[in-house]
Protein backbone atom coordinates (compact mmCIF):
# COMPACT_ATOMS: atom_id res chain seq x y z
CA UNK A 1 12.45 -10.24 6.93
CA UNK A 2 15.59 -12.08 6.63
CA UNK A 3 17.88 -12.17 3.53
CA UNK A 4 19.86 -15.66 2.76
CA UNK A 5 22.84 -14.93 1.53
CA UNK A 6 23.10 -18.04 -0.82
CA UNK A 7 20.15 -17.00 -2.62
CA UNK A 8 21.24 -15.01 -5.76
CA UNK A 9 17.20 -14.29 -6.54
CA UNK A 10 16.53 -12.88 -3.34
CA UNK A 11 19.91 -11.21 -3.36
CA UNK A 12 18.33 -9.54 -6.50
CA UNK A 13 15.45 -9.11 -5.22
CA UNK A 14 16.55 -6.97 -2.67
CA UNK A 15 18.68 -4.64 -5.24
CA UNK A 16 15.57 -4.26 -7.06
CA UNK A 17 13.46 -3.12 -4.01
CA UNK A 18 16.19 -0.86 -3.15
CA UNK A 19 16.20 0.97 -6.45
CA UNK A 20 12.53 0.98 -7.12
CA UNK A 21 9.74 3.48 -6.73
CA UNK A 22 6.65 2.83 -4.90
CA UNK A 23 3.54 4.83 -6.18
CA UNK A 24 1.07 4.74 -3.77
CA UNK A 25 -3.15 5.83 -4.71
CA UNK A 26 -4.00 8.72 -2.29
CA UNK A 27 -6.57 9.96 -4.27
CA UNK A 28 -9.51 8.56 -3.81
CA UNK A 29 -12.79 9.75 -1.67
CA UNK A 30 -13.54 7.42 0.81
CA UNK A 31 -16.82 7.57 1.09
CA UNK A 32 -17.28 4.25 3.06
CA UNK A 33 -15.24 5.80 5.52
CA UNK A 34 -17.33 8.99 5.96
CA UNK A 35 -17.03 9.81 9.24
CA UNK A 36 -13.61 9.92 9.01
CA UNK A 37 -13.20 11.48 5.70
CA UNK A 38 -14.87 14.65 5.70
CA UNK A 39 -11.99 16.32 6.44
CA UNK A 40 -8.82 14.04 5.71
CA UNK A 41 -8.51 11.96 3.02
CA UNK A 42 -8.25 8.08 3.71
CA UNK A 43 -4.61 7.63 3.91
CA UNK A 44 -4.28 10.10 6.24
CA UNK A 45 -6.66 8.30 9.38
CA UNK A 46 -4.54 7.62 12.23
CA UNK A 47 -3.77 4.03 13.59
CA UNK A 48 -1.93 5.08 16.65
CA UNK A 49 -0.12 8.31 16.42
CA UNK A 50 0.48 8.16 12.74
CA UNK A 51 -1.66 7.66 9.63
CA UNK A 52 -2.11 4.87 7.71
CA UNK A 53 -0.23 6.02 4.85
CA UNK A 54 3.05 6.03 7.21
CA UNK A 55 2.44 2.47 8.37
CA UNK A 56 2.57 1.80 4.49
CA UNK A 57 5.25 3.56 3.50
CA UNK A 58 7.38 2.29 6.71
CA UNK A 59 6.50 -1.33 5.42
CA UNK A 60 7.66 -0.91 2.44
CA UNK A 61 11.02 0.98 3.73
CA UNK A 62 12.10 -2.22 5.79
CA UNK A 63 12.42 -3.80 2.84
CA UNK A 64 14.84 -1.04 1.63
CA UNK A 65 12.45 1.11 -0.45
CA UNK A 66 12.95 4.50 -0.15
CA UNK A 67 11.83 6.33 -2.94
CA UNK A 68 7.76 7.13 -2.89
CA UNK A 69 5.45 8.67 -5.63
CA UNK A 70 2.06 9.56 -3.87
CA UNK A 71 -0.84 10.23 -6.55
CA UNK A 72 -2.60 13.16 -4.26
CA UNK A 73 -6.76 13.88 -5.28
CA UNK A 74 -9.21 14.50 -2.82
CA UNK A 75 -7.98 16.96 0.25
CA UNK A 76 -4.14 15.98 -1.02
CA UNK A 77 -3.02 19.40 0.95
CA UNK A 78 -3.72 17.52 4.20
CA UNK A 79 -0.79 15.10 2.76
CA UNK A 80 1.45 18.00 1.47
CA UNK A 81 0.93 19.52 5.20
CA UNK A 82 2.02 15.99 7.06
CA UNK A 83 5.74 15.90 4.87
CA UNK A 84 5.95 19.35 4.66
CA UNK A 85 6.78 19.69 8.40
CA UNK A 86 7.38 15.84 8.64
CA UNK A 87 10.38 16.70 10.92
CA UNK A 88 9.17 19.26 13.22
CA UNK A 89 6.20 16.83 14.41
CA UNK A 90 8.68 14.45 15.93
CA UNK A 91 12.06 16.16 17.01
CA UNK A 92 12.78 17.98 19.87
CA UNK A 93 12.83 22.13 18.41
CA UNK A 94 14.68 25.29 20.21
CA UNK A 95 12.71 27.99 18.00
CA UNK A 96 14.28 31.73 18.13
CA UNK A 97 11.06 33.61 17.76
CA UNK A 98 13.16 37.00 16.86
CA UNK A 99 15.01 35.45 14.55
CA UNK A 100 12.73 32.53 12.53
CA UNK A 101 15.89 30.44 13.43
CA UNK A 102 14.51 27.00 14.37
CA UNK A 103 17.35 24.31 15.07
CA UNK A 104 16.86 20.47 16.13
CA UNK A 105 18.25 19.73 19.61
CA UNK A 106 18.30 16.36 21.74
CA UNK A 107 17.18 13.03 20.84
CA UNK A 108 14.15 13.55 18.87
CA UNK A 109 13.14 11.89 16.22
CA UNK A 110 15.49 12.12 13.38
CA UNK A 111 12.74 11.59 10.79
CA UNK A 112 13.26 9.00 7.65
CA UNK A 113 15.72 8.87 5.06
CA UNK A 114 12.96 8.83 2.19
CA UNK A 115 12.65 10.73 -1.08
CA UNK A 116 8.87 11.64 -1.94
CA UNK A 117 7.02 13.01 -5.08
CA UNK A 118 3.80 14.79 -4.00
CA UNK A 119 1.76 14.69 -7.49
CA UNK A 120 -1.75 16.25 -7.74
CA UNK A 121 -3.21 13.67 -9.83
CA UNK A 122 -7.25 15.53 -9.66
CA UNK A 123 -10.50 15.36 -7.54
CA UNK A 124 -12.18 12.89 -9.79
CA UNK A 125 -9.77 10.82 -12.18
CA UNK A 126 -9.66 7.19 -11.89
CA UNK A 127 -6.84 5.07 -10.54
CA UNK A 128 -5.85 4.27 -14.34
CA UNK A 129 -5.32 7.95 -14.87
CA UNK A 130 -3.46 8.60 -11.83
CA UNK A 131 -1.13 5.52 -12.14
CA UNK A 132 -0.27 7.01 -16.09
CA UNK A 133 0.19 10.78 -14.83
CA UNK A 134 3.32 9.80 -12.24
CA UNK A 135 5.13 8.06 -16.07
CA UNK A 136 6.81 11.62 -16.45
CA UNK A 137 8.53 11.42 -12.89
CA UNK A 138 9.75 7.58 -13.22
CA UNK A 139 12.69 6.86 -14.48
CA UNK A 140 13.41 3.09 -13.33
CA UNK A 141 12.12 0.42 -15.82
CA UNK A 142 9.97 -0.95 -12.95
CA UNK A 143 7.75 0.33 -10.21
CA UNK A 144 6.06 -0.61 -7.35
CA UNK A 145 1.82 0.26 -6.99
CA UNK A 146 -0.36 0.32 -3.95
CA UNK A 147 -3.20 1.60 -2.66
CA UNK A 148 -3.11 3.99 0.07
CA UNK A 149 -5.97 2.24 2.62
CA UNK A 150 -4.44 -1.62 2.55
CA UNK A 151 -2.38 -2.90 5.05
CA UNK A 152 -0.26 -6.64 4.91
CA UNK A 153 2.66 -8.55 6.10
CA UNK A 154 3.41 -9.59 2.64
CA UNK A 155 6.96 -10.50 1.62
CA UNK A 156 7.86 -8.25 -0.73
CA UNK A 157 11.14 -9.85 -1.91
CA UNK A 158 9.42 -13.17 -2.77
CA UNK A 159 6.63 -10.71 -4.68
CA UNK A 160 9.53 -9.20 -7.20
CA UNK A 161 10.87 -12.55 -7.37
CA UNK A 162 7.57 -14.18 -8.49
CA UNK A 163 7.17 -11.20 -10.97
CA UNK A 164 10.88 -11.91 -12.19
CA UNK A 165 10.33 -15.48 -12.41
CA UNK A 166 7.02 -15.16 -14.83
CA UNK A 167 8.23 -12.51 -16.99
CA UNK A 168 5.48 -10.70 -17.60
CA UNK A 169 4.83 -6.81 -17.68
CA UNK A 170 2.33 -6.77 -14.07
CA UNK A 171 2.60 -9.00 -11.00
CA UNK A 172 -0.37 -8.37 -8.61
CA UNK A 173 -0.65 -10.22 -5.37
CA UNK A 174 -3.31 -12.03 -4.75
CA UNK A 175 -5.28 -12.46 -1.13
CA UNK A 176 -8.07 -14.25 0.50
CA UNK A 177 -9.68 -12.35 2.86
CA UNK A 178 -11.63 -12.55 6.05
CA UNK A 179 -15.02 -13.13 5.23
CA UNK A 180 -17.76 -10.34 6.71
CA UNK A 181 -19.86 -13.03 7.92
CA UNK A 182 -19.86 -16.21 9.89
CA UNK A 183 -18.98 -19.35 7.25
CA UNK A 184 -21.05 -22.82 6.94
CA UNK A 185 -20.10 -25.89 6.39
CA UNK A 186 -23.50 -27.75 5.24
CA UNK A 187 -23.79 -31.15 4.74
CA UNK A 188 -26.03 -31.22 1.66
CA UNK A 189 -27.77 -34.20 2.37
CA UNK A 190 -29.30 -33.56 5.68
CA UNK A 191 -28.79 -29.58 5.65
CA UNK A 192 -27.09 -30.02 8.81
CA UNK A 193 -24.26 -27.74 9.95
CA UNK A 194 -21.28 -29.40 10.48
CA UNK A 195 -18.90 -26.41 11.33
CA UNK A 196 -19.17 -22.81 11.67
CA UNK A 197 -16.49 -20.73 11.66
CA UNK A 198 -17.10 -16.77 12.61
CA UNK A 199 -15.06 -14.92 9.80
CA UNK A 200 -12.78 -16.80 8.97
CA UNK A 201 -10.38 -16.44 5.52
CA UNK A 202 -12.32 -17.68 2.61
CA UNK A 203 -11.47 -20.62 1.87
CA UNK A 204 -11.96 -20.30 -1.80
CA UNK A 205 -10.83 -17.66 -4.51
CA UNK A 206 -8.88 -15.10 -4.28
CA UNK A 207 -8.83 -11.10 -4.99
CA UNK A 208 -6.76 -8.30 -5.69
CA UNK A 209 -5.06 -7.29 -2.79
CA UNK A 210 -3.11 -4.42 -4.15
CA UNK A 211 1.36 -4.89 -3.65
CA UNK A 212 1.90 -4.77 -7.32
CA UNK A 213 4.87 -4.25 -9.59
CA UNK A 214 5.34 -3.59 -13.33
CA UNK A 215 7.01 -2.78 -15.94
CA UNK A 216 7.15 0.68 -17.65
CA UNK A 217 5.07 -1.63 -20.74
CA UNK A 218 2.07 -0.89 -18.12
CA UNK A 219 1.30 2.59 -19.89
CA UNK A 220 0.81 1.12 -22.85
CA UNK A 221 -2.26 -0.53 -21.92
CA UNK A 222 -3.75 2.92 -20.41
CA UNK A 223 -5.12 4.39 -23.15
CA UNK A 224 -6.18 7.87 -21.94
CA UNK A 225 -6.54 9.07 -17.95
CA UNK A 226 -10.38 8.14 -18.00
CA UNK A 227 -9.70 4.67 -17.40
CA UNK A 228 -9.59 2.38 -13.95
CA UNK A 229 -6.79 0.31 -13.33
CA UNK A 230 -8.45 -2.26 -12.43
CA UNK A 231 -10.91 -2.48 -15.58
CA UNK A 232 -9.60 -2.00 -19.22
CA UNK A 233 -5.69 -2.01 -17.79
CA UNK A 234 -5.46 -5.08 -15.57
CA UNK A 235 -8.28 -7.22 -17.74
CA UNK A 236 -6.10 -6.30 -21.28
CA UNK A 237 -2.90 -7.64 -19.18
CA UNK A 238 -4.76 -10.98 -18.43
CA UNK A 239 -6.09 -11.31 -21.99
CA UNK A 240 -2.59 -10.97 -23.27
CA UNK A 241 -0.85 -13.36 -20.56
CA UNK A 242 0.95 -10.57 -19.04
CA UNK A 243 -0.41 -10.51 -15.28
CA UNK A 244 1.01 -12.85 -12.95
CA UNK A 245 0.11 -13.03 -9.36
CA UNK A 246 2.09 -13.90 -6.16
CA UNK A 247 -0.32 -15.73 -3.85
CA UNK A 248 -0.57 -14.64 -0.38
CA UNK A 249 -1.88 -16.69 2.72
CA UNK A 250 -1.12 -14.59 5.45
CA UNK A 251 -2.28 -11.33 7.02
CA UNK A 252 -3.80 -8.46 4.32
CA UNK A 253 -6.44 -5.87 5.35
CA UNK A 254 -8.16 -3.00 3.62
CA UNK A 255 -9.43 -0.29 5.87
CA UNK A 256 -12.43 0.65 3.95
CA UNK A 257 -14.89 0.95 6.89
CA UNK A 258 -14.76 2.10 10.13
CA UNK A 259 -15.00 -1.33 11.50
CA UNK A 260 -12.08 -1.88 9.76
CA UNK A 261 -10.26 1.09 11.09
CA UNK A 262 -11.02 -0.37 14.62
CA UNK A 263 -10.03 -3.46 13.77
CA UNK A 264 -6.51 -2.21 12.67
CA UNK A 265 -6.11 0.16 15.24
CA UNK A 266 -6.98 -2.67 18.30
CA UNK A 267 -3.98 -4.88 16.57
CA UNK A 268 -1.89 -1.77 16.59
CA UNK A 269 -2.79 -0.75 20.37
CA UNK A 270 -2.31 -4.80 21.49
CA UNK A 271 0.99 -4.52 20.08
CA UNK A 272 0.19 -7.80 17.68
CA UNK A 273 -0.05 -5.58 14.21
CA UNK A 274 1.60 -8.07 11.62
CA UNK A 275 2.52 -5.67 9.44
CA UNK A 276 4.69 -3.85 12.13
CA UNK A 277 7.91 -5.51 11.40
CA UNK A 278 10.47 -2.53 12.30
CA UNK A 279 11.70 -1.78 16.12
């Protein structure tokens, strides 16, 4: 991440990122994901020594955001318990058992200068609803939105820049995933393979990969808390021209299975995770 200094839009986009929320969706099940889910929500599997919903948030903090909203559901104590002794984990404690006096000592980890709302946003409401129930803790005009299972090295200056540039109330970006099976190039005359390529990117159209931002005109188009974002919200933004997307080519991965966890967690362990752009 570099910032040119000649660049008044990137110089703004940086402000922004600085002074904007992120709400992240923690809520959901995970049933995909069952083995790892019966007793931790999604978020919460570890890639290395820390769960995925760290390796998002610290993402999103090299960039300079440091305010997070996360939209808690299914077993959200398990993410109350992680922040709620967030700093004990890592440091190096001298406890005074007589006393209860704990006190920080050494070189331990210092923990991370971020300010988090923990929001129970229910077991079973949809990502609509639990996008609209964080509007009564946001007080910026815009916000960040991600989900709490996808992982990227997408440049999130360039993303608020795009969404500046078009104007419109919701900027998602857009991805092109690796394809779960082996791709064929046929030619159609003789039927005869002339490449193969074992999971590669598609090389044609392109989905929601999460990284949004909006403006607070979002909640307008969630009409009660029994909607999905991604339904009646995000199709009424298109119909009205208000959904722009910033394309990107490079690395994005959901962990929805446990294939996918592996996958992640190998790049992580090899030391070649693109989304690990911090020191």
């Amino acid at each position: 991440m570099t910032q040119t200094a000649t660049s008044p839009k990137l110089s703004t986009a940086c402000e922004i990122l600085k002074e904007t929320p992120l709400i992240i969706l923690c809520g959901g099940k995970g049933t995909r994901l069952r083995e790892e889910t019966e007793w931790r929500p999604k978020p919460m599997v570890s890639i290395g020594e820390w769960p995925l919903l760290w390796h998002i948030m610290r993402y999103y903090a090299c960039f300079g955001v440091r305010k997070f909203m996360l939209c808690l559901g299914y077993k959200g104590q398990v993410i109350r318990d992680f922040f709620l002794s967030y700093h004990e984990r890592w440091a190096d404690l001298k406890i005074h058992l007589g006393k209860n006096d704990i006190h920080y000592v050494g070189d331990g980890y210092e923990g991370d200068d971020w300010e988090i709302t923990l929001v129970n946003t229910g077991l079973e409401t949809k990502t609509g609803g639990r996008v609209s129930a964080m509007s009564r803790y946001l007080t910026n005009e815009r916000f960040l939105l991600t989900y709490g299972d996808g992982l990227s090295d997408v440049n999130l200056e360039k993303l608020v820049e795009c969404h500046l540039n078009s104007r419109t109330i919701g900027t998602v970006t857009a991805v092109r995933p690796s394809s779960r099976f082996g791709e064929l190039v046929i030619d159609n005359k003789t039927s005869v393979v002339s490449n193969f390529s074992e999971k590669p990117q598609v090389s044609e159209g392109w989905v929601n990969g999460g990284f949004f931002i909006f403006n607070r005109a979002l909640f307008d188009y969630i009409p009660n808390p029994d909607v999905s974002l991604e339904m009646e919200p995000l199709h009424a933004l298109a119909q009205d021209g208000q959904l722009s997307a910033y394309k990107h080519e490079g690395f994005w991965q959901c962990v929805d299975t446990y294939r996918e966890l592996e996958y992640v967690e190998k790049l992580w362990s090899s030391n070649s995770a693109p989304w690990k752009i911090w020191q």
